[in-house]
Each structure stands twice: as C-alpha cells, then as structure tokens.
N, C-alpha and C. Protein backbone atom coordinates (compact mmCIF):
# COMPACT_ATOMS: atom_id res chain seq x y z
N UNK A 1 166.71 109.05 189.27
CA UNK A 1 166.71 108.76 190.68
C UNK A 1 166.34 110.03 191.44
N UNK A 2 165.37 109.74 192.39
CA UNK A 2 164.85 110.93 192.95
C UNK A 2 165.84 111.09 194.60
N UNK A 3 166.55 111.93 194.95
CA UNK A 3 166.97 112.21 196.23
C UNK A 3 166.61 113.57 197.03
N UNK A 4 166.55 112.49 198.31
CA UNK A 4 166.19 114.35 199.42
C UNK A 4 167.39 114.15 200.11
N UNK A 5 167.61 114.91 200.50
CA UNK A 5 168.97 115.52 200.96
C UNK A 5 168.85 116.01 202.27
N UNK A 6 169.70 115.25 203.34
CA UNK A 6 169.36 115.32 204.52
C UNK A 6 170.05 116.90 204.85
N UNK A 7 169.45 117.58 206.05
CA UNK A 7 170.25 118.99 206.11
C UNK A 7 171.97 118.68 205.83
N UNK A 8 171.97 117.76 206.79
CA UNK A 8 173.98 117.74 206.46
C UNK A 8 174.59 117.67 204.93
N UNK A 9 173.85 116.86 204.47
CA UNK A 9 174.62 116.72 202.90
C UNK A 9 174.26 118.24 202.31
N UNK A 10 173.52 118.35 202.21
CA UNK A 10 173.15 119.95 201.31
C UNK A 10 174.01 121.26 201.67
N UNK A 11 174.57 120.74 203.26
CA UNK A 11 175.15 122.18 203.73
C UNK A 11 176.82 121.64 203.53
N UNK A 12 177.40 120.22 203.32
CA UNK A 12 178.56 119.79 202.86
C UNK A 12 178.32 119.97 201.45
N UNK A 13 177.26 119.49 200.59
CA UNK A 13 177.32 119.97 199.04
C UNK A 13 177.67 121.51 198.62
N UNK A 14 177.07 122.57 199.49
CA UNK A 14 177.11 123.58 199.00
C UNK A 14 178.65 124.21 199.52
N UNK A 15 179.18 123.90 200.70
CA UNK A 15 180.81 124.54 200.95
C UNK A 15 181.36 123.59 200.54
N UNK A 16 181.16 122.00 199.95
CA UNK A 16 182.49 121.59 199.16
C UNK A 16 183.00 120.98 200.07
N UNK A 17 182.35 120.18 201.07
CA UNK A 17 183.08 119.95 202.57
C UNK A 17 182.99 118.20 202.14
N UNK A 18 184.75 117.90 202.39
CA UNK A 18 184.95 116.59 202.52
C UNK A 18 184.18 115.98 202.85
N UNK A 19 183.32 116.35 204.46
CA UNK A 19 182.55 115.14 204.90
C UNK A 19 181.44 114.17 203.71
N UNK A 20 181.07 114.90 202.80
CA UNK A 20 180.51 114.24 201.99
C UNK A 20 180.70 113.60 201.37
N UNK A 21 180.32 112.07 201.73
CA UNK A 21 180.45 110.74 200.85
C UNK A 21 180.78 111.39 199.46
N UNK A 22 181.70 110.50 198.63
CA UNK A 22 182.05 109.93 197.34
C UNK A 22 180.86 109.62 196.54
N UNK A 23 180.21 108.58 197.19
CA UNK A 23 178.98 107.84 196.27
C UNK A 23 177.92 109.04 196.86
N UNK A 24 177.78 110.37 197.73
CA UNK A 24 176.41 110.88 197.99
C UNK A 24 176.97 112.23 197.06
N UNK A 25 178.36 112.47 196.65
CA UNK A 25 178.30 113.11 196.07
C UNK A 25 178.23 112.68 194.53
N UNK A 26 178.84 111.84 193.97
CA UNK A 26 178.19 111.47 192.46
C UNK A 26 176.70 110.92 192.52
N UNK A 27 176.17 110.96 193.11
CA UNK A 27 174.72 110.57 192.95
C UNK A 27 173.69 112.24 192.94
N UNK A 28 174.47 112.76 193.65
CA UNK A 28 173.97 114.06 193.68
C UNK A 28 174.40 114.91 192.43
N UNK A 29 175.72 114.53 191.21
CA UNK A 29 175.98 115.29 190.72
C UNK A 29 175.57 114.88 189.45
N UNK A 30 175.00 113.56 189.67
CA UNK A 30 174.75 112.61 188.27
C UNK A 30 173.73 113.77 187.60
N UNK A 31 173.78 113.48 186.15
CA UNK A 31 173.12 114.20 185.77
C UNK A 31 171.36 113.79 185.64
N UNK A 32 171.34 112.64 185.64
CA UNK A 32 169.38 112.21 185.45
C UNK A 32 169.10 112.26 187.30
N UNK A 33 170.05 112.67 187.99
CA UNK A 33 169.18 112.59 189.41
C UNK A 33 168.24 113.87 189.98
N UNK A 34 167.49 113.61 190.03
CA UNK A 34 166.33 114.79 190.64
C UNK A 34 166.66 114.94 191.92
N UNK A 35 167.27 116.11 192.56
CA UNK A 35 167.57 116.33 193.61
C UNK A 35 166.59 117.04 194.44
N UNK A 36 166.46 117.06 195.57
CA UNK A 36 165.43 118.21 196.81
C UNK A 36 165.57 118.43 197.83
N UNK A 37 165.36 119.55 197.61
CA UNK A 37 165.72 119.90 199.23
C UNK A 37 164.78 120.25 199.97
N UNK A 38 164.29 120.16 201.28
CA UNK A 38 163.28 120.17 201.94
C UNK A 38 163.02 121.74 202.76
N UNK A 39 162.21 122.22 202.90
CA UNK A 39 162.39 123.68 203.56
C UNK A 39 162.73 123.43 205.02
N UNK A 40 162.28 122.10 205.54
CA UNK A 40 162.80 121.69 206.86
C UNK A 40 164.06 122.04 207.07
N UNK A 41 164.82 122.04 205.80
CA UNK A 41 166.89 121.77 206.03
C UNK A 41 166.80 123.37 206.15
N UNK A 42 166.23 124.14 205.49
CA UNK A 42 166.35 125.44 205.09
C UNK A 42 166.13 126.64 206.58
N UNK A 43 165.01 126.06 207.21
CA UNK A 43 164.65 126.31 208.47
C UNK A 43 166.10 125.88 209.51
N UNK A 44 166.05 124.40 209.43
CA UNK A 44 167.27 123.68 210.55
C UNK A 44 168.40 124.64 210.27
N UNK A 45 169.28 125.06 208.99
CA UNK A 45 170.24 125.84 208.72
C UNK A 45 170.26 127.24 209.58
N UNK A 46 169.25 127.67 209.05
CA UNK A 46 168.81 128.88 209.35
C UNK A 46 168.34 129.05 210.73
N UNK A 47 168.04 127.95 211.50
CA UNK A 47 167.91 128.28 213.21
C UNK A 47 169.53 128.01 213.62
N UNK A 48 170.14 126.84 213.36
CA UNK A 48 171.16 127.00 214.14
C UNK A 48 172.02 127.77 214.00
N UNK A 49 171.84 128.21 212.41
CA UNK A 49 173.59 129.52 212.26
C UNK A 49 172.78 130.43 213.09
N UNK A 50 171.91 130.94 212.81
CA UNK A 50 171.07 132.41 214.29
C UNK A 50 171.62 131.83 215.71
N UNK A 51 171.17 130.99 216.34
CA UNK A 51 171.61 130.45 217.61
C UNK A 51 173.38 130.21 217.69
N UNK A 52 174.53 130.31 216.84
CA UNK A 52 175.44 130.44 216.56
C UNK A 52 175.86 128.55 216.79
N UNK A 53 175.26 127.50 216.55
CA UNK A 53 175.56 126.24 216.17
C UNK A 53 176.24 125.77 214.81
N UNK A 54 176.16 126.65 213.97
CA UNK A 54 176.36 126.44 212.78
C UNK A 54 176.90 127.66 212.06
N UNK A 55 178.34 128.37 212.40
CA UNK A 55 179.29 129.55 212.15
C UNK A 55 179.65 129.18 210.65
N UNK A 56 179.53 128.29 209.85
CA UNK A 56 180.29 127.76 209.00
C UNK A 56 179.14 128.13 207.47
N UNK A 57 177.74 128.39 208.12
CA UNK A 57 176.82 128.41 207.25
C UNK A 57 176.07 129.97 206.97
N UNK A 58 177.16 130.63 207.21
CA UNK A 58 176.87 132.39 207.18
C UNK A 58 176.55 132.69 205.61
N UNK A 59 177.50 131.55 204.49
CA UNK A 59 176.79 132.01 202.83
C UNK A 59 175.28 130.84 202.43
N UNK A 60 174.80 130.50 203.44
CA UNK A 60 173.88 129.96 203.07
C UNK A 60 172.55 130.25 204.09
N UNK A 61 172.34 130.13 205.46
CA UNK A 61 171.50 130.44 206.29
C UNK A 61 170.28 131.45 205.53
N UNK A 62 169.07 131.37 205.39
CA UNK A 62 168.92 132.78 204.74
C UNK A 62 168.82 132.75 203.47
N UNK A 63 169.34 131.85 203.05
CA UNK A 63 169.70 132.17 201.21
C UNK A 63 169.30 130.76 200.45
N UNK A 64 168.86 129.99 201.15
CA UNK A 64 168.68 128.68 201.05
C UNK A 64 168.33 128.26 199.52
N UNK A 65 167.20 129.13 198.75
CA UNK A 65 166.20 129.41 197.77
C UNK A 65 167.71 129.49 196.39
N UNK A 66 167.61 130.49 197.04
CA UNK A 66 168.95 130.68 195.99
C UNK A 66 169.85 129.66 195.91
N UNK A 67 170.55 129.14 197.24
CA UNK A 67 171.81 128.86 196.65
C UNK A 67 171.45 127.17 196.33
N UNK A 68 170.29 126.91 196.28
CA UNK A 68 169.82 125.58 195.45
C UNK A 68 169.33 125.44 194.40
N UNK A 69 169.05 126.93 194.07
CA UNK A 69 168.67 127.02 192.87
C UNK A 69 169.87 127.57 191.66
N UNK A 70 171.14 128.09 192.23
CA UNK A 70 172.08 127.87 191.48
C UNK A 70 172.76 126.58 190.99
N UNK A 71 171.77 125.25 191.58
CA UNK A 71 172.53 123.77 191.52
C UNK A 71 171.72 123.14 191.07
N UNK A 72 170.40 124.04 190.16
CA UNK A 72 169.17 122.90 189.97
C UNK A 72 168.93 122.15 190.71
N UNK A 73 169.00 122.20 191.69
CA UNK A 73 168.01 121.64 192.73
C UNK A 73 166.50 121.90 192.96
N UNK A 74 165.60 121.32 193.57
CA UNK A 74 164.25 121.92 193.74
C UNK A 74 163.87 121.61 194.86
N UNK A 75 163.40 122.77 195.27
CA UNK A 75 162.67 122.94 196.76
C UNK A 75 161.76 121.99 196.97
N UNK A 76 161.17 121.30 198.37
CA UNK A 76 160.48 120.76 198.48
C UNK A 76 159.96 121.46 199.98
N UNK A 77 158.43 121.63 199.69
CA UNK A 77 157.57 122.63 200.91
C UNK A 77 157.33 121.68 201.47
N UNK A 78 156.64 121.67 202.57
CA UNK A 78 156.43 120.93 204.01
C UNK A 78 154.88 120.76 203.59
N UNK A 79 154.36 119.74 203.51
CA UNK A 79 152.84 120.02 203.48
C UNK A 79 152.09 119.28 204.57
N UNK A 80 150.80 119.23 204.76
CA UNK A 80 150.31 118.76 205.70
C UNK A 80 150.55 117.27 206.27
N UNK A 81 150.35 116.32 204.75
CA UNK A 81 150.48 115.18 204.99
C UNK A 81 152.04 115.00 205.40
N UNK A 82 153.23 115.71 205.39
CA UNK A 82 153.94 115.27 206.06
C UNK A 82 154.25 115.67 207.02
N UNK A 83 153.43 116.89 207.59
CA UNK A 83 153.45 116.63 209.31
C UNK A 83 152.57 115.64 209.73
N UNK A 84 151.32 115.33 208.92
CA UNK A 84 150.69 114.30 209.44
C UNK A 84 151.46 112.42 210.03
N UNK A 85 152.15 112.42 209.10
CA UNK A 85 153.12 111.65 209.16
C UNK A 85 154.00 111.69 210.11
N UNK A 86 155.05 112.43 209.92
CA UNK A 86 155.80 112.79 210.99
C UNK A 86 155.59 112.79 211.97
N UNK A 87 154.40 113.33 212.45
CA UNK A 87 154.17 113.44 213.65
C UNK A 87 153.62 111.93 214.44
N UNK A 88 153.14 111.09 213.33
CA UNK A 88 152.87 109.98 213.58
C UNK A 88 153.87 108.39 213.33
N UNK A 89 155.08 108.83 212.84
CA UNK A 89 155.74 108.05 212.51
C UNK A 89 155.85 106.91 213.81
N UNK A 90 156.07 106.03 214.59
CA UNK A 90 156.26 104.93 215.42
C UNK A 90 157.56 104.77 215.47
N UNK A 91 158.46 105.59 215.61
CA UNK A 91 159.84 105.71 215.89
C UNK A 91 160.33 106.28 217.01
N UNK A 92 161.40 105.98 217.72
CA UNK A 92 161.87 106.61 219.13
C UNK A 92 162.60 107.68 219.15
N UNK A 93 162.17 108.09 217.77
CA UNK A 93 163.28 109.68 217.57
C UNK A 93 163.05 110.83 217.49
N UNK A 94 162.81 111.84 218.13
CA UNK A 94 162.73 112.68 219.11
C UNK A 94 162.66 114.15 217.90
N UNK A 95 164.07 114.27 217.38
CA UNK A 95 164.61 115.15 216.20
C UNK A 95 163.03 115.72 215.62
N UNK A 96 162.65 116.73 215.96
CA UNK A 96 161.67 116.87 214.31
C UNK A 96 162.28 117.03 212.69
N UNK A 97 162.97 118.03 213.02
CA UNK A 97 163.97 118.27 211.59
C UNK A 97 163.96 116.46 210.68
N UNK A 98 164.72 115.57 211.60
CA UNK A 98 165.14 114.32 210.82
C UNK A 98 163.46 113.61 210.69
N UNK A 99 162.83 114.13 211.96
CA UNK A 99 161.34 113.47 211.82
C UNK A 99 160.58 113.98 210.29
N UNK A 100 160.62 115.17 210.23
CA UNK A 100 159.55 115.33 209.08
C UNK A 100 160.72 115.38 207.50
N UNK A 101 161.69 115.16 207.63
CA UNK A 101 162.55 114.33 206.60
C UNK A 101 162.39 113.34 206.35
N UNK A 102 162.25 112.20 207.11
CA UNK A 102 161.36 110.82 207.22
C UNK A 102 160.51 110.82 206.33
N UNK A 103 159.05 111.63 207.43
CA UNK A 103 158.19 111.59 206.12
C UNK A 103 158.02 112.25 204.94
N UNK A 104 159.13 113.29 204.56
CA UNK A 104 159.07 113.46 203.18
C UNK A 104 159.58 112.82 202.36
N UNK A 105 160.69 111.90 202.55
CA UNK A 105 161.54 111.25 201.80
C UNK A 105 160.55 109.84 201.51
N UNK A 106 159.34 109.51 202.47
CA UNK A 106 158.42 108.24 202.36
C UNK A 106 157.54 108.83 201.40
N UNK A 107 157.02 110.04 201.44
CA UNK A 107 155.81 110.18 200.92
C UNK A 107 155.82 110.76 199.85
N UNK A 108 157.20 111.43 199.32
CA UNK A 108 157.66 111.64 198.07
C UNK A 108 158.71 110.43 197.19
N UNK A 109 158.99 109.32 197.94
CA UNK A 109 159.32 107.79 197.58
C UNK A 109 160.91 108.37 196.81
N UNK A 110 160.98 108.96 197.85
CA UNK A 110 163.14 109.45 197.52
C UNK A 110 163.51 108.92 198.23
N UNK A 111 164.80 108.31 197.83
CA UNK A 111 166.05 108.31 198.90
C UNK A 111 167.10 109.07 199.30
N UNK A 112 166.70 109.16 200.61
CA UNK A 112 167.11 110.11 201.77
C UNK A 112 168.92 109.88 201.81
N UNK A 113 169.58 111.39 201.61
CA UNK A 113 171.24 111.20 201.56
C UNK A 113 171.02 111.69 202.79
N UNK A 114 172.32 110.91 203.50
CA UNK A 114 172.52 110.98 205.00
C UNK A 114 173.38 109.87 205.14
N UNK A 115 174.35 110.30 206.58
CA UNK A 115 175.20 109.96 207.03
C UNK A 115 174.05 108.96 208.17
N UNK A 116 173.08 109.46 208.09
CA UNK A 116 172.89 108.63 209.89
C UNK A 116 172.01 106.97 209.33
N UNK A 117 173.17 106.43 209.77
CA UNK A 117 172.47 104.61 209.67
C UNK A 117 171.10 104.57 210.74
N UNK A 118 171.01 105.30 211.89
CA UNK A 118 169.49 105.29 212.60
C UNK A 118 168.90 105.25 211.55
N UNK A 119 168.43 105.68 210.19
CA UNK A 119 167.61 106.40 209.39
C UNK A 119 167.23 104.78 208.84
N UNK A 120 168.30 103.94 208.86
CA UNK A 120 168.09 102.83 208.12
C UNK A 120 166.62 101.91 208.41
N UNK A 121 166.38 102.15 209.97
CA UNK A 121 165.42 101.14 210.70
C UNK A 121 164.27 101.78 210.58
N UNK A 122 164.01 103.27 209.90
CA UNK A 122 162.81 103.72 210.19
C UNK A 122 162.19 104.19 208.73
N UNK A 123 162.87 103.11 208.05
CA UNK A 123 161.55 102.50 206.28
C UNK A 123 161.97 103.64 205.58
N UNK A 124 163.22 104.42 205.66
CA UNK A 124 163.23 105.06 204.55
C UNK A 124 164.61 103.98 203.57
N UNK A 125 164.75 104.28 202.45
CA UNK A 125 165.93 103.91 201.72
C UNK A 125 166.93 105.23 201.92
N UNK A 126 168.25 104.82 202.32
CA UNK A 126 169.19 105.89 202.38
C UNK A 126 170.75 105.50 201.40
N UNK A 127 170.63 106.41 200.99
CA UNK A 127 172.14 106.72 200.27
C UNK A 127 172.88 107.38 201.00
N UNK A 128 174.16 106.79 201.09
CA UNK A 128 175.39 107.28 201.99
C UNK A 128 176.91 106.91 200.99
C-alpha cells in the first residue's frame, strides 16, 4: 500500500503525538506499506515553525530529510506535473500546501493520511 502523508500526520508520527489515528498509525507502521513524504510537508513545517506557528516542531523543521529517513520513509519532490495539477485542480480550496498534496497523492495513485474529510470530495482516497 502506497501512502502520502499529509503534513499533520508526519509531524504527529514523528513526536509520537496522540492526535494520530490508530488505523493512520498501523497503516503507517505496517511493514509492506510504502510510505512518502512530500517536500511540500517539509517546506509547510519548516515555514510555520520560522513564523513561530508551529513551536512544537523545533526537532524536525529543517531536518525533514533526515528525520524520514530514520523511518524509511521516502521523499517525494514536487515536480512539474504536480504543480500543473494543483494549480488546476477545480476545487474551492485555497491551501496550496493541501493543494499540491492533492495532486501528488492523484498522480502518484497514494492514499493521502489526513484528518481532513474536505479531502474526501476532491478524488483523492484518504486514510484516517
């Protein structure tokens, strides 16, 4: 099973933070699941702990590379076709971060872990 990992789950996976679903965390810990993380989350992390939105993410902001790669995880780069996408998606949602998550999670045919049911109406499959 292939999963992308919305910024929130990756930054609850890595401090161990309750908020993370039961079923988003055994799916994430299963062992045949291909996990990814998007450099979008890596960026989103990394702007809001700088802007001080996100105090909680001082061992990760910055370190993104690493501390996913201590979890076998694998990076996933931003490429054209999914700003092409993104930017074209037909949705009323505003977010770029969740926008070009969209289209990576479509155009790499993962399902997207996330808390947000919005995500449901706009053709991705989500695990929660």
């Amino acid at each position: 099973m292939k999963l992308l990992l919305d910024t929130h789950a990756i930054l609850w996976w890595l401090l161990g933070d309750v908020k993370l679903s039961v079923e988003a965390r055994k799916a994430i810990g299963a062992p045949e699941a291909r996990v990814l993380v998007s450099s979008v989350s890596a960026m989103e992390v990394g702007t809001k702990y700088h802007i001080g939105k996100l105090p909680q993410a001082a061992a990760i902001a910055g370190l993104m590379a690493a501390r996913i790669a201590e979890h076998g995880f694998e990076p996933l780069g931003l490429t054209i076709a999914h700003g092409d996408l993104a930017g074209m998606l037909d949705i009323p949602h505003r977010d770029p971060f969740d926008r070009l998550l969209i289209a990576q999670a479509q155009i790499e045919d993962a399902m997207l872990v996330s808390n947000e049911t919005l995500f449901d109406t706009f053709g991705v499959r989500r695990l929660w």
